[in-house]
C-alpha atoms as a PDB file:
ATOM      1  CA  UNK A   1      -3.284 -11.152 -20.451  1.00  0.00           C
ATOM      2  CA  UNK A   2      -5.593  -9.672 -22.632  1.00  0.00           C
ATOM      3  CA  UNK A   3      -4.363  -7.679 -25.752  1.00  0.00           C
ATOM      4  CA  UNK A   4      -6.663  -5.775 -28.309  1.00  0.00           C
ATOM      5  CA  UNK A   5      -5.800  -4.817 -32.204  1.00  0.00           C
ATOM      6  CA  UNK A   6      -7.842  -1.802 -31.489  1.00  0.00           C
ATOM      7  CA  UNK A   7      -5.725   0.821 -32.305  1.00  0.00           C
ATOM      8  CA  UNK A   8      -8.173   3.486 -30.596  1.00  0.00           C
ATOM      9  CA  UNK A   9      -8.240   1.549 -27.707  1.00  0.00           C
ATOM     10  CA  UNK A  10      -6.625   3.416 -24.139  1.00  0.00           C
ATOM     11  CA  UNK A  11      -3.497   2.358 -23.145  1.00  0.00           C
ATOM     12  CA  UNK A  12      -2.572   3.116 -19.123  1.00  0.00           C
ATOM     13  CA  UNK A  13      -0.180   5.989 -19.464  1.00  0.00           C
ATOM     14  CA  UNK A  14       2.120   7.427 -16.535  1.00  0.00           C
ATOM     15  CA  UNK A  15      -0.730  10.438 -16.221  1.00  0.00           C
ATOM     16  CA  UNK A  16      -3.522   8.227 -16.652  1.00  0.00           C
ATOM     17  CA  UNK A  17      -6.788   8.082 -14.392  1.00  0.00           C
ATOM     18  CA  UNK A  18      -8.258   4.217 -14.132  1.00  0.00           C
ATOM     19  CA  UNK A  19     -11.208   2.228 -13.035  1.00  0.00           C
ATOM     20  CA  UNK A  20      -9.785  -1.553 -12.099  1.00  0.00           C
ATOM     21  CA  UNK A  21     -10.322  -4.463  -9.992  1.00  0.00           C
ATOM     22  CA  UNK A  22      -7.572  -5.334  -7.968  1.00  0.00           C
ATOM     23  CA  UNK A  23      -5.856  -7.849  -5.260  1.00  0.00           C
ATOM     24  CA  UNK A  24      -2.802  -7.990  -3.841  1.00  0.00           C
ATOM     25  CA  UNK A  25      -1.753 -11.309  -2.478  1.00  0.00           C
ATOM     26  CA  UNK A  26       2.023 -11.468  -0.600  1.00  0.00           C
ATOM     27  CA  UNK A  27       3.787 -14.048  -1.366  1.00  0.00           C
ATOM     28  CA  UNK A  28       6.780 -14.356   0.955  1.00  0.00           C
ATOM     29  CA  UNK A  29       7.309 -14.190   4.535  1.00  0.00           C
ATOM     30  CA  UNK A  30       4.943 -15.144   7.272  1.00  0.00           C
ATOM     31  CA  UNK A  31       1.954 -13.836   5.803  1.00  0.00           C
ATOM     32  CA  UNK A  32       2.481 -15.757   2.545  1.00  0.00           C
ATOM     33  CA  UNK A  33      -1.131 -16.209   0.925  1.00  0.00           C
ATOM     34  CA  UNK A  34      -2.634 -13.683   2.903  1.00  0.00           C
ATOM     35  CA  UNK A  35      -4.621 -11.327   0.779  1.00  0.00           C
ATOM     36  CA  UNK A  36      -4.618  -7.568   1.628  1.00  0.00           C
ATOM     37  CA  UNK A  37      -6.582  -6.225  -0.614  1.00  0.00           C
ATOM     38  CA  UNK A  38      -9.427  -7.185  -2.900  1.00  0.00           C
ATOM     39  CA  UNK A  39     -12.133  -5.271  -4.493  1.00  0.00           C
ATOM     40  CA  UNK A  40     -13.324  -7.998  -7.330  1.00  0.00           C
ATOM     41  CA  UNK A  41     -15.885  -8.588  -4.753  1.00  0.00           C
ATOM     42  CA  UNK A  42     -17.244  -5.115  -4.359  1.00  0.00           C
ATOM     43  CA  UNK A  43     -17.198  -1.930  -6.172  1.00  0.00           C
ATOM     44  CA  UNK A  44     -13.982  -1.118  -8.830  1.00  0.00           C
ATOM     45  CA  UNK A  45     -11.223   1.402  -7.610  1.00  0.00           C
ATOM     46  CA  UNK A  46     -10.010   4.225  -9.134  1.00  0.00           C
ATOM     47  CA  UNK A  47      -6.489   4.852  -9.511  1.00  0.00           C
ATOM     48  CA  UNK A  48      -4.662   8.125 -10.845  1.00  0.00           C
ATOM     49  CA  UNK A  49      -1.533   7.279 -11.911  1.00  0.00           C
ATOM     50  CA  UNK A  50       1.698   9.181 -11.006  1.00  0.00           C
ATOM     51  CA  UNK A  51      -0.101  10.685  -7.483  1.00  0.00           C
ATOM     52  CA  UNK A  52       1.220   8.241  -5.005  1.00  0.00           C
ATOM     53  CA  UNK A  53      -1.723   5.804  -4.616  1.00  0.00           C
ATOM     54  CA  UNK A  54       0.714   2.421  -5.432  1.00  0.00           C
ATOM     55  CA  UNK A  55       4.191   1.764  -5.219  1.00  0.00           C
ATOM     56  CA  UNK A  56       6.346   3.310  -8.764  1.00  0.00           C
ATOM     57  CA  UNK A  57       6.943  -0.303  -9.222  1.00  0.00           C
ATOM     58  CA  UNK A  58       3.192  -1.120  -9.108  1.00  0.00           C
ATOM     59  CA  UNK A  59       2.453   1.154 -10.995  1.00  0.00           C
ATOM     60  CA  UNK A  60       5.099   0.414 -13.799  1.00  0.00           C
ATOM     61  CA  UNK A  61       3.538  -3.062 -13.973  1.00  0.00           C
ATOM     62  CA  UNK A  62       0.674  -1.253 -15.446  1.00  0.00           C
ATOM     63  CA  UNK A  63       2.010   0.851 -18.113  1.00  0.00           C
ATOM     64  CA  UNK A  64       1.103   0.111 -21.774  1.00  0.00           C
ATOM     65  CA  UNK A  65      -1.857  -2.619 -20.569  1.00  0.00           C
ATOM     66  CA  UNK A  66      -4.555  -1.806 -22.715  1.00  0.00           C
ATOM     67  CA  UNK A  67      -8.336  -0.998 -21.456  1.00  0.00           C
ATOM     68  CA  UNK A  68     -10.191  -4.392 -20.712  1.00  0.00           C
ATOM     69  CA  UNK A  69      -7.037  -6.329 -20.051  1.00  0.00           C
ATOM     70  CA  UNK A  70      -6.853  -8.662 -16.908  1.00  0.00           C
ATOM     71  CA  UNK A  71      -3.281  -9.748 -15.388  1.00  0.00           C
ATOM     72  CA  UNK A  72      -1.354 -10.241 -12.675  1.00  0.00           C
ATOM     73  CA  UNK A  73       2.348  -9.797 -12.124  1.00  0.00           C
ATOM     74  CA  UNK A  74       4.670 -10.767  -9.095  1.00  0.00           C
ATOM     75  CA  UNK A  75       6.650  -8.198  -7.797  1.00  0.00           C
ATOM     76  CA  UNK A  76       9.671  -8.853  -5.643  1.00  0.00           C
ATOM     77  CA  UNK A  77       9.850  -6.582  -2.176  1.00  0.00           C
ATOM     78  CA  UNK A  78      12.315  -4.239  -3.219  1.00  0.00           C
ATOM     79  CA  UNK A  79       9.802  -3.246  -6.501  1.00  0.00           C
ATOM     80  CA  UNK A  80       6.640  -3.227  -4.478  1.00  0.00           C
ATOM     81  CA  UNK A  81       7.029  -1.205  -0.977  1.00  0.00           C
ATOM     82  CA  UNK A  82      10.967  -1.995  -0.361  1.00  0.00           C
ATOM     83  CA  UNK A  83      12.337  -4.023   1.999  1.00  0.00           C
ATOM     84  CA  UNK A  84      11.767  -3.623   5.477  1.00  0.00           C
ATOM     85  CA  UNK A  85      14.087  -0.772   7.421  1.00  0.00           C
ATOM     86  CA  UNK A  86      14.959  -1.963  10.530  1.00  0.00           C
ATOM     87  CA  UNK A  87      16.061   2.147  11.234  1.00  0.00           C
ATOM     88  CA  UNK A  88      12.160   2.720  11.177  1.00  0.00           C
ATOM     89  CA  UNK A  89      11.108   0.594  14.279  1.00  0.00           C
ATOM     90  CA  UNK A  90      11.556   3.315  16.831  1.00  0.00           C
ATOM     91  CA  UNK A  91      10.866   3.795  20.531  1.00  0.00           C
ATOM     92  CA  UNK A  92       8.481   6.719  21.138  1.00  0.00           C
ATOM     93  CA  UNK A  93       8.083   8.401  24.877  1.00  0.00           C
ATOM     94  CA  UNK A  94       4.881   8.012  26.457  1.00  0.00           C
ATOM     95  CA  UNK A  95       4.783  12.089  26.534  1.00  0.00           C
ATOM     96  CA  UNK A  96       5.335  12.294  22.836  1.00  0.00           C
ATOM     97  CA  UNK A  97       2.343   9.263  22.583  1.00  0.00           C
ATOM     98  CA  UNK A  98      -0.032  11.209  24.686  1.00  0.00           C
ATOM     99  CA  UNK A  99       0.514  14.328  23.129  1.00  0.00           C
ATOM    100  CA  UNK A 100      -0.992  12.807  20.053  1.00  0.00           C
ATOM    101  CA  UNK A 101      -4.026  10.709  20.887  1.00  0.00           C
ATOM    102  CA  UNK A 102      -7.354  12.042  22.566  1.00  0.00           C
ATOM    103  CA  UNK A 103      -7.536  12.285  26.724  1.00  0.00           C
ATOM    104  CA  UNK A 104      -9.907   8.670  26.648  1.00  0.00           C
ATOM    105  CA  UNK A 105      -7.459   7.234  24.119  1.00  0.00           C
ATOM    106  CA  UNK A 106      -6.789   3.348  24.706  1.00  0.00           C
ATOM    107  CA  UNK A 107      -3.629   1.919  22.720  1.00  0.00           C
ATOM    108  CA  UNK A 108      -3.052  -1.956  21.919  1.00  0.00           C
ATOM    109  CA  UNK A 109      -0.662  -3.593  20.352  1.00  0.00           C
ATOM    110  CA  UNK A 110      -1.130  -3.299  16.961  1.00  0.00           C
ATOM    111  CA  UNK A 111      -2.865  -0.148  16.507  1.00  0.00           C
ATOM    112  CA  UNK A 112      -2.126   1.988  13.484  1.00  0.00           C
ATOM    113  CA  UNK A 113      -1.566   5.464  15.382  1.00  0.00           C
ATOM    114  CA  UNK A 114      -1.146   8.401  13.165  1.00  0.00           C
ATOM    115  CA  UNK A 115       1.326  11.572  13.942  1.00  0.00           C
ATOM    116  CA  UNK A 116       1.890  15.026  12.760  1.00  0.00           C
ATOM    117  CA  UNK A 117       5.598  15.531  10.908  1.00  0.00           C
ATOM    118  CA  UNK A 118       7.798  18.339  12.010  1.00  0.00           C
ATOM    119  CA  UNK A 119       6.518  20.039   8.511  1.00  0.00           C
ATOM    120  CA  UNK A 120       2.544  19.388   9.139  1.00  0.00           C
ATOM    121  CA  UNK A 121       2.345  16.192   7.301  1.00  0.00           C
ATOM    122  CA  UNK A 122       0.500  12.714   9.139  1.00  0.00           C
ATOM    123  CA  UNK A 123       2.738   9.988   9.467  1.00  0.00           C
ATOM    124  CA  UNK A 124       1.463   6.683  10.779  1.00  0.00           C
ATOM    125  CA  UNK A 125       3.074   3.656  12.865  1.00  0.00           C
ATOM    126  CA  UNK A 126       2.015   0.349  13.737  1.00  0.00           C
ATOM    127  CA  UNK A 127       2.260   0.022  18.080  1.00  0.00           C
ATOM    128  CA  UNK A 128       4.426  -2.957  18.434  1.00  0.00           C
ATOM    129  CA  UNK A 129       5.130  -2.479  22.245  1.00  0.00           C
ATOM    130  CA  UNK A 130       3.533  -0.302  25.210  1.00  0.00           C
ATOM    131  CA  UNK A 131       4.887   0.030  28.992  1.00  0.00           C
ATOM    132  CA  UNK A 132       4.555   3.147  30.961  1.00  0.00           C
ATOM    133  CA  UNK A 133       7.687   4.983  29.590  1.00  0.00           C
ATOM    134  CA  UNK A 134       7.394   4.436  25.951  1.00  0.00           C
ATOM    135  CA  UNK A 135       5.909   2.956  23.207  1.00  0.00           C
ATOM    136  CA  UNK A 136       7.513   0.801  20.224  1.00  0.00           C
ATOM    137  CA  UNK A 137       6.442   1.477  16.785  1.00  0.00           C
ATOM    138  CA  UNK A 138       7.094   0.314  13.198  1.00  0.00           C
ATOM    139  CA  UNK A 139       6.881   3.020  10.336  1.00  0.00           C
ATOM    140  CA  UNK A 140       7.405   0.763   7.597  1.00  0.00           C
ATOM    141  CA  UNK A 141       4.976   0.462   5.162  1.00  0.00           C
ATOM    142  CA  UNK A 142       2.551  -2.889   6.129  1.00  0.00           C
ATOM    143  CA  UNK A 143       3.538  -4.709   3.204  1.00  0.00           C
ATOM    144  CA  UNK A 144       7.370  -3.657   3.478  1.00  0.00           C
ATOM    145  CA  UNK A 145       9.826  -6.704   3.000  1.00  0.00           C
ATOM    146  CA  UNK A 146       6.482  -8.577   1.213  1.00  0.00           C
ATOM    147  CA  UNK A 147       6.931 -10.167  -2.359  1.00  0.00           C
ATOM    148  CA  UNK A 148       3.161  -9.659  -3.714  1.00  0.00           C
ATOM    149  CA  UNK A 149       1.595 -11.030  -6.710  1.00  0.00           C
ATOM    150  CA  UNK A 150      -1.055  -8.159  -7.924  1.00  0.00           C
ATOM    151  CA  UNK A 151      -4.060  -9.328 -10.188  1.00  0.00           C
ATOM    152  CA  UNK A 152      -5.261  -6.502 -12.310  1.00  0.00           C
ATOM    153  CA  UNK A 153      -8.768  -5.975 -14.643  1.00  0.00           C
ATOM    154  CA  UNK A 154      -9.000  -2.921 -15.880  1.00  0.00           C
ATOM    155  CA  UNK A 155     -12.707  -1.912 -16.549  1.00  0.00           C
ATOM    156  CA  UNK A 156     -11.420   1.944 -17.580  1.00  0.00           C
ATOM    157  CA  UNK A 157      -8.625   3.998 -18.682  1.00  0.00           C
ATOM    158  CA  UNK A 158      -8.895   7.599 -19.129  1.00  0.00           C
END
């Protein structure tokens, strides 16, 4: 980790706005290893902190880290995106399925389908199962149940 004696230097605060390089690795569970997101390759991110973008927990592991400083911290499931709920794998009907996808609509296993909430909001769920009277979905988050070790190098902090 880098620190600074800088005492002018920007410190990531809960209603900061950042520029970073980022990847999140998991690892635990089948998919140990697996990277699911990387932008040190490609252009920074930009992260406003408090809105939502990352987990609280992912976000707390940010907090304080001065501007310049590169990290990376493992966070355990239940700090990241929680462990997996097995009350969100749900059956839909075909009817309700339909409803929601266009006329020439194809659906395979493991498509990300989105729906609209009672209340207007999008929802999505991955499509786990399909026969002709319903279809299988998981809500939880894709990296639900995952311990994930999160390399950080913050370019900006504003």
């Amino acid at each position: 980790m880098t620190t600074s004696s800088d005492p002018a230097q920007a410190i990531v605060r809960p209603d900061s706005y950042l520029t970073l390089h980022y990847r999140i690795q998991l690892v635990s569970g089948p998919a140990a290893g697996e990277v699911f997101a990387d932008t040190f390759g490609g252009n920074p991110a930009t992260l406003q902190m408090g809105a939502g973008q990352w987990a609280p927990g992912m976000e707390e592991a940010l907090l304080g880290q001065p501007e310049g400083a590169r990290f990376s911290v493992d966070l355990p499931a239940a700090q990241a995106y929680g462990e997996r709920n097995p009350d969100l794998v749900q059956r839909v009907s075909r009817a309700v399925l339909d409803e929601h996808a266009a006329a020439d609509s194809g659906f395979t296993p493991g498509d990300m389908v989105e729906f609209t909430a009672p209340n207007g909001g999008r929802y999505s769920g991955v499509l786990k199962q399909l026969d002709e009277q319903s279809a299988l979905f998981d809500f939880n988050h894709p990296l639900a149940g995952a311990d994930l070790r999160i390399e950080v190098s913050l370019l900006g902090v504003m």
